[in-house]
C-alpha atoms as a PDB file:
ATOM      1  CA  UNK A   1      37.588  10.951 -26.993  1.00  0.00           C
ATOM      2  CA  UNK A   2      40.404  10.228 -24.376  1.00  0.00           C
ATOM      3  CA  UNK A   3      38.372  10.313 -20.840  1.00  0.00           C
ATOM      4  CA  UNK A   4      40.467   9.473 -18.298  1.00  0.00           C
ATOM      5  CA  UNK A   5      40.366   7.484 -15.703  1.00  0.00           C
ATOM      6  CA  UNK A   6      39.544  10.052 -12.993  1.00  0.00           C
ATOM      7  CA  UNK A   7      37.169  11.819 -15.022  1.00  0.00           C
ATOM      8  CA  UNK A   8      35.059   8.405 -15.622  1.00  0.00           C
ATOM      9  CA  UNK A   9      35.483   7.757 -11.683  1.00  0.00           C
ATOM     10  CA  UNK A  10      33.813  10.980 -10.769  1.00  0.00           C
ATOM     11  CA  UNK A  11      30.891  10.843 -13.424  1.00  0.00           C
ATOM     12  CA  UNK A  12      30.206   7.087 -12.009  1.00  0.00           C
ATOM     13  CA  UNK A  13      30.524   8.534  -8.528  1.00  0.00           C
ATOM     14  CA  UNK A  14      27.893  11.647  -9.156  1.00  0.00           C
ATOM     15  CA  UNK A  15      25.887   9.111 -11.099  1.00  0.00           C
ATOM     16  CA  UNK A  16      25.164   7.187  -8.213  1.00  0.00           C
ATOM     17  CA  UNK A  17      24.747   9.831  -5.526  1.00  0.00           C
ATOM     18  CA  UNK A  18      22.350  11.266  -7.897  1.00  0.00           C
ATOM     19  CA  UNK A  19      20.656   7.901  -8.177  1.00  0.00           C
ATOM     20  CA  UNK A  20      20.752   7.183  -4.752  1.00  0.00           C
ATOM     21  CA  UNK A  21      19.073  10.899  -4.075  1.00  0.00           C
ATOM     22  CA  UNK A  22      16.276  10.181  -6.310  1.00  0.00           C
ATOM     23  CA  UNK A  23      15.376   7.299  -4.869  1.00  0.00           C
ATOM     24  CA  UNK A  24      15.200   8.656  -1.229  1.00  0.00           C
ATOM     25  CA  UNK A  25      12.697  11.649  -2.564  1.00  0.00           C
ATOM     26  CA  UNK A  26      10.986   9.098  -4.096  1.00  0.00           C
ATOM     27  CA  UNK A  27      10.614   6.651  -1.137  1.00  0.00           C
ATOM     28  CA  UNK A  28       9.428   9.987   0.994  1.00  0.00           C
ATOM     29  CA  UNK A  29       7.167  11.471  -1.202  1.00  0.00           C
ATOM     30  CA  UNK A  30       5.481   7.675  -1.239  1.00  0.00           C
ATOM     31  CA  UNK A  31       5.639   7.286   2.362  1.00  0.00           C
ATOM     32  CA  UNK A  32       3.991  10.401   2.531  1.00  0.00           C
ATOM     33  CA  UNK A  33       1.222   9.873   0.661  1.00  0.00           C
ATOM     34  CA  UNK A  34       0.364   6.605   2.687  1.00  0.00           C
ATOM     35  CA  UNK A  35       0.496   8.066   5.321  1.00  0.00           C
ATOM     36  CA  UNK A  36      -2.021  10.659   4.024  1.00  0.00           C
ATOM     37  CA  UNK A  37      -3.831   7.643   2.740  1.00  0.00           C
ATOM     38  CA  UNK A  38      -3.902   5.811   6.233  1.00  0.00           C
ATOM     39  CA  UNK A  39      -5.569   9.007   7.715  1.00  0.00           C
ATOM     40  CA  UNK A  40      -7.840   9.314   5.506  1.00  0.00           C
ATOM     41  CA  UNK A  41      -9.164   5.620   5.974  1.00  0.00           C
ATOM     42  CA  UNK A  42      -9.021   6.273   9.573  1.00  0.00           C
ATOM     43  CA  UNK A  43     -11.452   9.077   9.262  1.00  0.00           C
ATOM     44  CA  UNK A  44     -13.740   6.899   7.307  1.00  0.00           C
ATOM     45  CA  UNK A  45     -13.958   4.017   9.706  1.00  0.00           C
ATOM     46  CA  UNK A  46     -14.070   6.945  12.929  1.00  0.00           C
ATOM     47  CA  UNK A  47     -17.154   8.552  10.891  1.00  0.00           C
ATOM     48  CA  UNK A  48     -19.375   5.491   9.968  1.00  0.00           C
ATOM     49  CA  UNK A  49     -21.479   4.000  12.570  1.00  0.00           C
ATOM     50  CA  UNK A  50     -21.294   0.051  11.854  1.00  0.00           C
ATOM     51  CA  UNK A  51     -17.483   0.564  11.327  1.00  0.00           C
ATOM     52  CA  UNK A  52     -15.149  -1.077  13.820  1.00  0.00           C
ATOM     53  CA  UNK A  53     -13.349   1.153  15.330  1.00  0.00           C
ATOM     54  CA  UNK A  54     -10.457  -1.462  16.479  1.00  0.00           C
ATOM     55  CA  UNK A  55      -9.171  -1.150  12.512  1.00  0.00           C
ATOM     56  CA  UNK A  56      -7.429   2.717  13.671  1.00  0.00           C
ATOM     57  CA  UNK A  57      -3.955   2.313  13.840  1.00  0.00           C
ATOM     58  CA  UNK A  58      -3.513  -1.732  12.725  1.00  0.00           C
ATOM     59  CA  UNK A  59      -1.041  -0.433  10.508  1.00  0.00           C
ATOM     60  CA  UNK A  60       1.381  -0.144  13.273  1.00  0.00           C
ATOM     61  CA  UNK A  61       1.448  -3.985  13.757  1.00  0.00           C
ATOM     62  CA  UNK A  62       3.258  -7.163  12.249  1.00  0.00           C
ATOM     63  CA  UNK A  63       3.033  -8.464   8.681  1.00  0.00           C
ATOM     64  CA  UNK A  64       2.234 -12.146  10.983  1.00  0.00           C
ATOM     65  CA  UNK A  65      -0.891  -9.922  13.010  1.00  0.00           C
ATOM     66  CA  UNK A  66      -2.024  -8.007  10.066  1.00  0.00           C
ATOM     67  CA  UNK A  67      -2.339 -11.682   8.008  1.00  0.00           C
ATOM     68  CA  UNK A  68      -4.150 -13.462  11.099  1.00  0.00           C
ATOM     69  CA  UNK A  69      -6.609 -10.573  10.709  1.00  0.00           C
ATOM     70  CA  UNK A  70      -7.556 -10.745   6.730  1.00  0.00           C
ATOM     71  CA  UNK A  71      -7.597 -14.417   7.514  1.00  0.00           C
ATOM     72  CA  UNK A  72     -10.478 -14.154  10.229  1.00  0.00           C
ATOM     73  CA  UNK A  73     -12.009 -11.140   8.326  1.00  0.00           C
ATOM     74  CA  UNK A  74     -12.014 -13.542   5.065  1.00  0.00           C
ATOM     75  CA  UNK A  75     -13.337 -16.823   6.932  1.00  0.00           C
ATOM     76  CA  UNK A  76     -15.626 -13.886   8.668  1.00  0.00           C
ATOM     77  CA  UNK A  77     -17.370 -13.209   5.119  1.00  0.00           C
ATOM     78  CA  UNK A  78     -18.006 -17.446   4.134  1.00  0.00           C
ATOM     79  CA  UNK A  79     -21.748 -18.413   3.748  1.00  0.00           C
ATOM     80  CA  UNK A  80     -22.964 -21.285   4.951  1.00  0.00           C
ATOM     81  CA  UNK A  81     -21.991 -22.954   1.840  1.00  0.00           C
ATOM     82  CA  UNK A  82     -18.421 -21.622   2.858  1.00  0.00           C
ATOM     83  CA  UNK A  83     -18.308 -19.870  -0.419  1.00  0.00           C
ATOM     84  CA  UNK A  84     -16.665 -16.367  -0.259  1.00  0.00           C
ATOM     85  CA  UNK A  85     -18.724 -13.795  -0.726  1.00  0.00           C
ATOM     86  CA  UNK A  86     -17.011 -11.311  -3.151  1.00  0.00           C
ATOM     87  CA  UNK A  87     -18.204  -8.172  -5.156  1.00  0.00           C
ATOM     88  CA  UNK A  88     -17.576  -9.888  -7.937  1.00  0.00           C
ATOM     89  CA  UNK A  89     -21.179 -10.097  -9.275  1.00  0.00           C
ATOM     90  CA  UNK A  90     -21.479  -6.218  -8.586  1.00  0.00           C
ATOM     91  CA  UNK A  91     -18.291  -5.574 -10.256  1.00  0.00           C
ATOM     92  CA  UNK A  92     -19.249  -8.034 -13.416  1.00  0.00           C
ATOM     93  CA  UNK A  93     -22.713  -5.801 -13.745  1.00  0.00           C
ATOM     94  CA  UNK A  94     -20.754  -2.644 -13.380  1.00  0.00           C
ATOM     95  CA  UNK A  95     -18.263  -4.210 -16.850  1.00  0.00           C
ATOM     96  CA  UNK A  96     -21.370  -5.089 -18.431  1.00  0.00           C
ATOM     97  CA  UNK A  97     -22.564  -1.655 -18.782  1.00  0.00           C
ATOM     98  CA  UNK A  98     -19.800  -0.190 -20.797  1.00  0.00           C
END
């Protein structure tokens, strides 16, 4: 087998548009579904009556204004004995049944 050059240039060159196509559909078809995703949640929270409707749309903000909010929404859940309240003991009782 006596490729030459040339011939291995343009299989690495197709090889990599290829790649580089694949990655784009991939990276759409996931961007996609978040969004999907996001408008779905958005429903939920617009539907339920305790919800707050001020979570709509926080996607749209900073990595730094999206953290300051699951910080106060974490120190938000603390009992008094500033443990964090988690659904771990639901989650432990829904294990123990299988």
């Amino acid at each position: 087998m006596h490729y030459s050059d040339t011939w291995q240039l343009i299989v690495n060159t197709a090889t990599t548009v290829l790649t580089f196509l694949a990655v784009f559909l991939i990276q759409n078809s996931q961007n996609r579904d978040g969004a999907a995703m996001q408008a779905k949640l958005d429903e939920i929270i617009r539907a339920l009556d305790k919800a707050r409707v001020e979570f709509v749309g926080i996607e749209h903000l900073t990595d730094a204004q999206i953290a300051r909010i699951r910080e106060a929404l974490e120190a938000d859940i603390k009992d008094e004995d500033n443990k964090q309240k988690t659904a771990a003991p639901s989650v432990e009782r829904l294990l123990a049944r299988y």
